[in-house]
Protein backbone atom coordinates (compact mmCIF):
# COMPACT_ATOMS: atom_id res chain seq x y z
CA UNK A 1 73.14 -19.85 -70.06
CA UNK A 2 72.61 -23.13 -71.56
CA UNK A 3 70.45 -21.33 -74.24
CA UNK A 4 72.90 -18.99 -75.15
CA UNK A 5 75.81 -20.99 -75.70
CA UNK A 6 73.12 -23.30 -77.89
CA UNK A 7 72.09 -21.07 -80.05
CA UNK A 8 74.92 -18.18 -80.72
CA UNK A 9 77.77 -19.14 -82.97
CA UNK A 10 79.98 -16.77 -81.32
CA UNK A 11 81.11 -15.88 -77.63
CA UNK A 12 80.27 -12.45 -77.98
CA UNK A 13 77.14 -13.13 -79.14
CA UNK A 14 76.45 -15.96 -76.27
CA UNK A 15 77.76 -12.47 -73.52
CA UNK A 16 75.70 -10.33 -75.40
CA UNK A 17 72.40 -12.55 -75.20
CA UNK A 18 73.09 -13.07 -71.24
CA UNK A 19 73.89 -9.33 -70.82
CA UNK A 20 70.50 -8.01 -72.22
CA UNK A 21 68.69 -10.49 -70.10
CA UNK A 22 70.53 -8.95 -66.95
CA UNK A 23 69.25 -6.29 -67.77
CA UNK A 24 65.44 -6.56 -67.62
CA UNK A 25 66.33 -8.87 -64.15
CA UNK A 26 68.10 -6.33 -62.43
CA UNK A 27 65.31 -3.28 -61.03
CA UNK A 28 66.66 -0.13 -61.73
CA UNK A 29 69.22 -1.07 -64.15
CA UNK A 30 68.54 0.70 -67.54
CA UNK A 31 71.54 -0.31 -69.90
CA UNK A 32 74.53 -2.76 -68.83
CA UNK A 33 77.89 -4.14 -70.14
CA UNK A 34 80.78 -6.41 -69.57
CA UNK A 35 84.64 -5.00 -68.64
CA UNK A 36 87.24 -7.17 -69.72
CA UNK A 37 91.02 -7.20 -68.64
CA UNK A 38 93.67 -8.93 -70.54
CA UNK A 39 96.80 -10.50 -68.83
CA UNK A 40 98.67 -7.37 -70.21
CA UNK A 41 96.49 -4.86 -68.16
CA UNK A 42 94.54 -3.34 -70.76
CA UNK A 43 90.68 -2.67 -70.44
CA UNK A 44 87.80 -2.94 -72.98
CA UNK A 45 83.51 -3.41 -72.89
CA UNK A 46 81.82 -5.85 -74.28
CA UNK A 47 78.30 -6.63 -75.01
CA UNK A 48 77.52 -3.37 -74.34
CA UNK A 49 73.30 -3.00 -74.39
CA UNK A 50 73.45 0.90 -75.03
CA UNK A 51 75.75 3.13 -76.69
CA UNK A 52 76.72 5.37 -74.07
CA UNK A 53 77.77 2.35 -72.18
CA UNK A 54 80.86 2.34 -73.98
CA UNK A 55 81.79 6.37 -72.98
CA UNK A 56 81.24 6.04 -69.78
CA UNK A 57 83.60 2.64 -69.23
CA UNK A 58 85.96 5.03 -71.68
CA UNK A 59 86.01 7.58 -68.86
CA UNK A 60 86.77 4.36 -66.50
CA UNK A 61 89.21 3.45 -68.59
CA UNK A 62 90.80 6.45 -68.82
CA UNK A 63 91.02 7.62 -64.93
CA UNK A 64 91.72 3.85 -63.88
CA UNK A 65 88.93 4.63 -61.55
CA UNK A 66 85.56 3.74 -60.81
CA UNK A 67 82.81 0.65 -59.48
CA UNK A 68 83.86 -1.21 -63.33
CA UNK A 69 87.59 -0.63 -62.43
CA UNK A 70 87.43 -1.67 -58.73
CA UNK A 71 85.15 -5.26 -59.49
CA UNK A 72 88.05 -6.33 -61.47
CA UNK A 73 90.21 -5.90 -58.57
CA UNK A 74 88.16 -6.58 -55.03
CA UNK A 75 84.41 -8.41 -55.47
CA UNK A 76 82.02 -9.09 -55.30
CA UNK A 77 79.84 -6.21 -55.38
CA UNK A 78 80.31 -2.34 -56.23
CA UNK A 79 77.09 -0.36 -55.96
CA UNK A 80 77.02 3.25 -56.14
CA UNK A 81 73.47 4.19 -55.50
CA UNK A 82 73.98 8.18 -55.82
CA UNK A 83 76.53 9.04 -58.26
CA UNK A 84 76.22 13.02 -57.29
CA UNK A 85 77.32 12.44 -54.12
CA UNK A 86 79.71 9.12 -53.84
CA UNK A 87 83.29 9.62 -53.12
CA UNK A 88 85.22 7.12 -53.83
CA UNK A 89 85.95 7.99 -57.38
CA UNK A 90 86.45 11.96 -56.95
CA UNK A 91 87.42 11.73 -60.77
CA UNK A 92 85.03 9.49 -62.57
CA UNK A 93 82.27 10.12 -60.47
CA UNK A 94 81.29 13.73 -61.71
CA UNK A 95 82.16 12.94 -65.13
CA UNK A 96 79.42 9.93 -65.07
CA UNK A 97 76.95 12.25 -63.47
CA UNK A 98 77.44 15.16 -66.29
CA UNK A 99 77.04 11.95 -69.22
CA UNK A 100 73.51 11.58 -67.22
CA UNK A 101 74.46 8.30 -64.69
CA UNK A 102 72.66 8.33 -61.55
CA UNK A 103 73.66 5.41 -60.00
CA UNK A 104 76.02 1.96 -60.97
CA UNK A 105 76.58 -1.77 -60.02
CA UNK A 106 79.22 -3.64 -60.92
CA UNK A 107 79.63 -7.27 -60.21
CA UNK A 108 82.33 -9.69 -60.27
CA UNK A 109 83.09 -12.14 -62.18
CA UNK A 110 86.19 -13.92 -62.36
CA UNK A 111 90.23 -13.14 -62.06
CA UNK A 112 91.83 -15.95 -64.27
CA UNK A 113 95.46 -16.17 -64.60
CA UNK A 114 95.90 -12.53 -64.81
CA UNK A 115 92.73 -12.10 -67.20
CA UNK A 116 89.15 -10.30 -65.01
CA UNK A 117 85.80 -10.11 -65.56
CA UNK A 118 83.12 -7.56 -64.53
CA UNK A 119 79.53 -7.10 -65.16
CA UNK A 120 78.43 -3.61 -65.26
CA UNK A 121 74.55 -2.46 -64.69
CA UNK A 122 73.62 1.32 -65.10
CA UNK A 123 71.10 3.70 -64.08
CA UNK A 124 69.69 6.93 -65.19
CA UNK A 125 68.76 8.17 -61.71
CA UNK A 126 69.89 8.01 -58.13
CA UNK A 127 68.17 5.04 -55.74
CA UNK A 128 67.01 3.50 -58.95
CA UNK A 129 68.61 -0.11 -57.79
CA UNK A 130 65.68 -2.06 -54.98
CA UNK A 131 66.85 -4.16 -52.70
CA UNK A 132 68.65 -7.57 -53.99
CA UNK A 133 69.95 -5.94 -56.98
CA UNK A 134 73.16 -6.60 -56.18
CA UNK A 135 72.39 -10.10 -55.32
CA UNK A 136 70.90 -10.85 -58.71
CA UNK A 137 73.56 -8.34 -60.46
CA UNK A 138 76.27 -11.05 -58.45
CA UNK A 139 74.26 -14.37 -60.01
CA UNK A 140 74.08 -13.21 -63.69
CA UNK A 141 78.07 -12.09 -63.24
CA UNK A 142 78.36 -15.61 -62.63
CA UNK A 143 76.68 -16.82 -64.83
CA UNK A 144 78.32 -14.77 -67.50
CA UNK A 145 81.40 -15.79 -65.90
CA UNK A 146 81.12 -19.78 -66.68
CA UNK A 147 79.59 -19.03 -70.31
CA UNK A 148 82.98 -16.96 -71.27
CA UNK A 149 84.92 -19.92 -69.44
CA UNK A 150 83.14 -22.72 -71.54
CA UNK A 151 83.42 -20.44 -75.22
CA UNK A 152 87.26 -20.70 -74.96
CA UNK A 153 87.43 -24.68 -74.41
CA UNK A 154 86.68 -24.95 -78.53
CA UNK A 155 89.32 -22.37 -78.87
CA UNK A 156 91.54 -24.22 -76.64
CA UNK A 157 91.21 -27.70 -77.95
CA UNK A 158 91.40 -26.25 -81.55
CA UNK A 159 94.61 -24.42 -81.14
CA UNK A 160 95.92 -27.86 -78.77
CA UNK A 161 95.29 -29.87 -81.95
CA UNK A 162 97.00 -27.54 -84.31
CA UNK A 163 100.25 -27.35 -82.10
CA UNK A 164 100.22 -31.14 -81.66
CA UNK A 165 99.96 -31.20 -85.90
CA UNK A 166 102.60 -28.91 -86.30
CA UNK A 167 105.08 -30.47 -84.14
CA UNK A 168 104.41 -33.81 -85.47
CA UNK A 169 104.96 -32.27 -89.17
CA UNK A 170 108.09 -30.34 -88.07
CA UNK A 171 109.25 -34.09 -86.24
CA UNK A 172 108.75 -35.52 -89.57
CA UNK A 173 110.26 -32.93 -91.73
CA UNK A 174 113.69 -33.54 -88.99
CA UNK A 175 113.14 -37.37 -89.76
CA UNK A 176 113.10 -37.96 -93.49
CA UNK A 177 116.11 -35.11 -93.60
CA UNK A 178 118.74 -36.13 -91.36
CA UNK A 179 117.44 -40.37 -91.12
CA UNK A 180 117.21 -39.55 -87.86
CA UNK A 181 114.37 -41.32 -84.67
CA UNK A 182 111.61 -40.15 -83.59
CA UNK A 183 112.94 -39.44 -79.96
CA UNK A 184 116.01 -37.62 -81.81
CA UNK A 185 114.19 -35.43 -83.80
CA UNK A 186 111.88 -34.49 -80.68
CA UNK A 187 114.74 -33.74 -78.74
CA UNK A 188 116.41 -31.39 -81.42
CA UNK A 189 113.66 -29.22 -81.18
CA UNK A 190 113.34 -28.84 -77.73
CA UNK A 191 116.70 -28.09 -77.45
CA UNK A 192 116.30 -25.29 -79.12
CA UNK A 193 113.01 -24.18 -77.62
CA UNK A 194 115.53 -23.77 -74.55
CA UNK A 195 118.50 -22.01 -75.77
CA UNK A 196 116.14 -19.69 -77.91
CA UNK A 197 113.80 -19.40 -75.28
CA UNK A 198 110.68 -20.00 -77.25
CA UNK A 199 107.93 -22.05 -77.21
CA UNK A 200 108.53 -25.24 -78.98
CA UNK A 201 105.11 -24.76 -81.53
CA UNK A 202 106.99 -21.56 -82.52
CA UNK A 203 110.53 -24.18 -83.05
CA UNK A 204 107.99 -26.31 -84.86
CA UNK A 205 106.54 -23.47 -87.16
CA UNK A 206 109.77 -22.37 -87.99
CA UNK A 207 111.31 -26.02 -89.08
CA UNK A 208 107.77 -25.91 -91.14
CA UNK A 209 107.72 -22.79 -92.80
CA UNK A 210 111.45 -21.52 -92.91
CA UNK A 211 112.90 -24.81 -93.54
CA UNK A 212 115.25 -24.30 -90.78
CA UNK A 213 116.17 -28.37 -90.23
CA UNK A 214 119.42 -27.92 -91.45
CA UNK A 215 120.05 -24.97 -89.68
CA UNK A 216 119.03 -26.39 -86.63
CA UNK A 217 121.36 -29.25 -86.97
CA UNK A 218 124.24 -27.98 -88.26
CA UNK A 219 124.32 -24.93 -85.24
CA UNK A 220 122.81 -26.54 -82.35
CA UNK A 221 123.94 -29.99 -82.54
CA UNK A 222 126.28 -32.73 -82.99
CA UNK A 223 124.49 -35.72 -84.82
């Protein structure tokens, strides 16, 4: 983990390190990838080790069904060790078989405010997963798990320090127009992050690149 998030530039490229070396950990597995769920319920793969990784999550994807699907939902571990004959995906399961799956674990690995994680292994055969898979399949989900975690705190802190800018310039921009405080010129904006019901960066942004400071006073408020 600590290797990964050294040496790749990117997230993606930190999962996609992490993922391959799942891979060659996990006996039996012959290809694996990572399902991601945003907060507004929508499912993609990433860091995908094999094309057809990507059709069968599609299939997943599709039916809302399957071990992928269901680790997003209830961990920690899916295994289907005998796709031909599992039943608990009546729709996905023979589809997965005819694209030449024997057998799939999926681990879990994390349900962040309303965002999930899953690591996915794959096999071309049934009983192709030996005892402990699932064990190790579980410690490399988790280990996937804190390197996505730690790639978004740059992301974080960069677009923390841009808001801060922006309401500071939009603050000033308030200031040197109407002679007005500090405090004052804070509170204007807020007040209309309220009424408008938006965030105040977006009050900011708009005082920065629409020039609305006049607007703003002469509608909202009473100087």
């Amino acid at each position: 983990m600590t290797h990964a998030l050294w040496t790749n530039e990117s997230p993606e490229s930190s999962l996609a390190w992490l993922t391959k070396a799942a891979v060659t950990a996990v006996p039996g597995a012959i290809a694996a990838g990572v399902t991601l769920r945003d907060q507004k319920g929508a499912l993609e793969s990433f860091a995908v080790t094999a094309d057809f990784v990507r059709e069968v999550d599609a299939v997943q994807y599709r039916y809302r069904e399957g071990p992928c699907v269901a680790s997003l939902h209830h961990g920690p571990v899916h295994l289907v060790s005998d796709m031909a004959t599992d039943s608990r995906w009546p729709t996905f399961a023979p589809a997965a078989v005819a694209m030449g799956v024997g057998g799939m674990l999926s681990a879990h690995m994390f349900a962040w405010d309303g965002a999930a994680g899953s690591l996915n292994f794959y096999a071309d055969r049934p009983d192709a997963f030996a005892t402990g898979a699932d064990a190790i399949g579980l410690l490399y989900a988790s280990q996937l798990a804190m390197t996505f975690a730690l790639s978004r705190q740059p992301t974080r802190l960069r677009d923390a320090m841009t808001t801060r800018t922006e309401i500071g310039a939009a603050t000033g921009i308030l200031m040197e127009r109407h002679h007005l405080d500090r405090d004052h010129a804070f509170s204007l904006m807020r007040k209309r992050s309220q009424t408008r019901n938006i965030k105040l960066r977006e009050v900011a942004r708009q005082i920065i690149q629409l020039r609305l400071g006049t607007q703003l006073l002469d509608h909202e408020v009473d100087v």
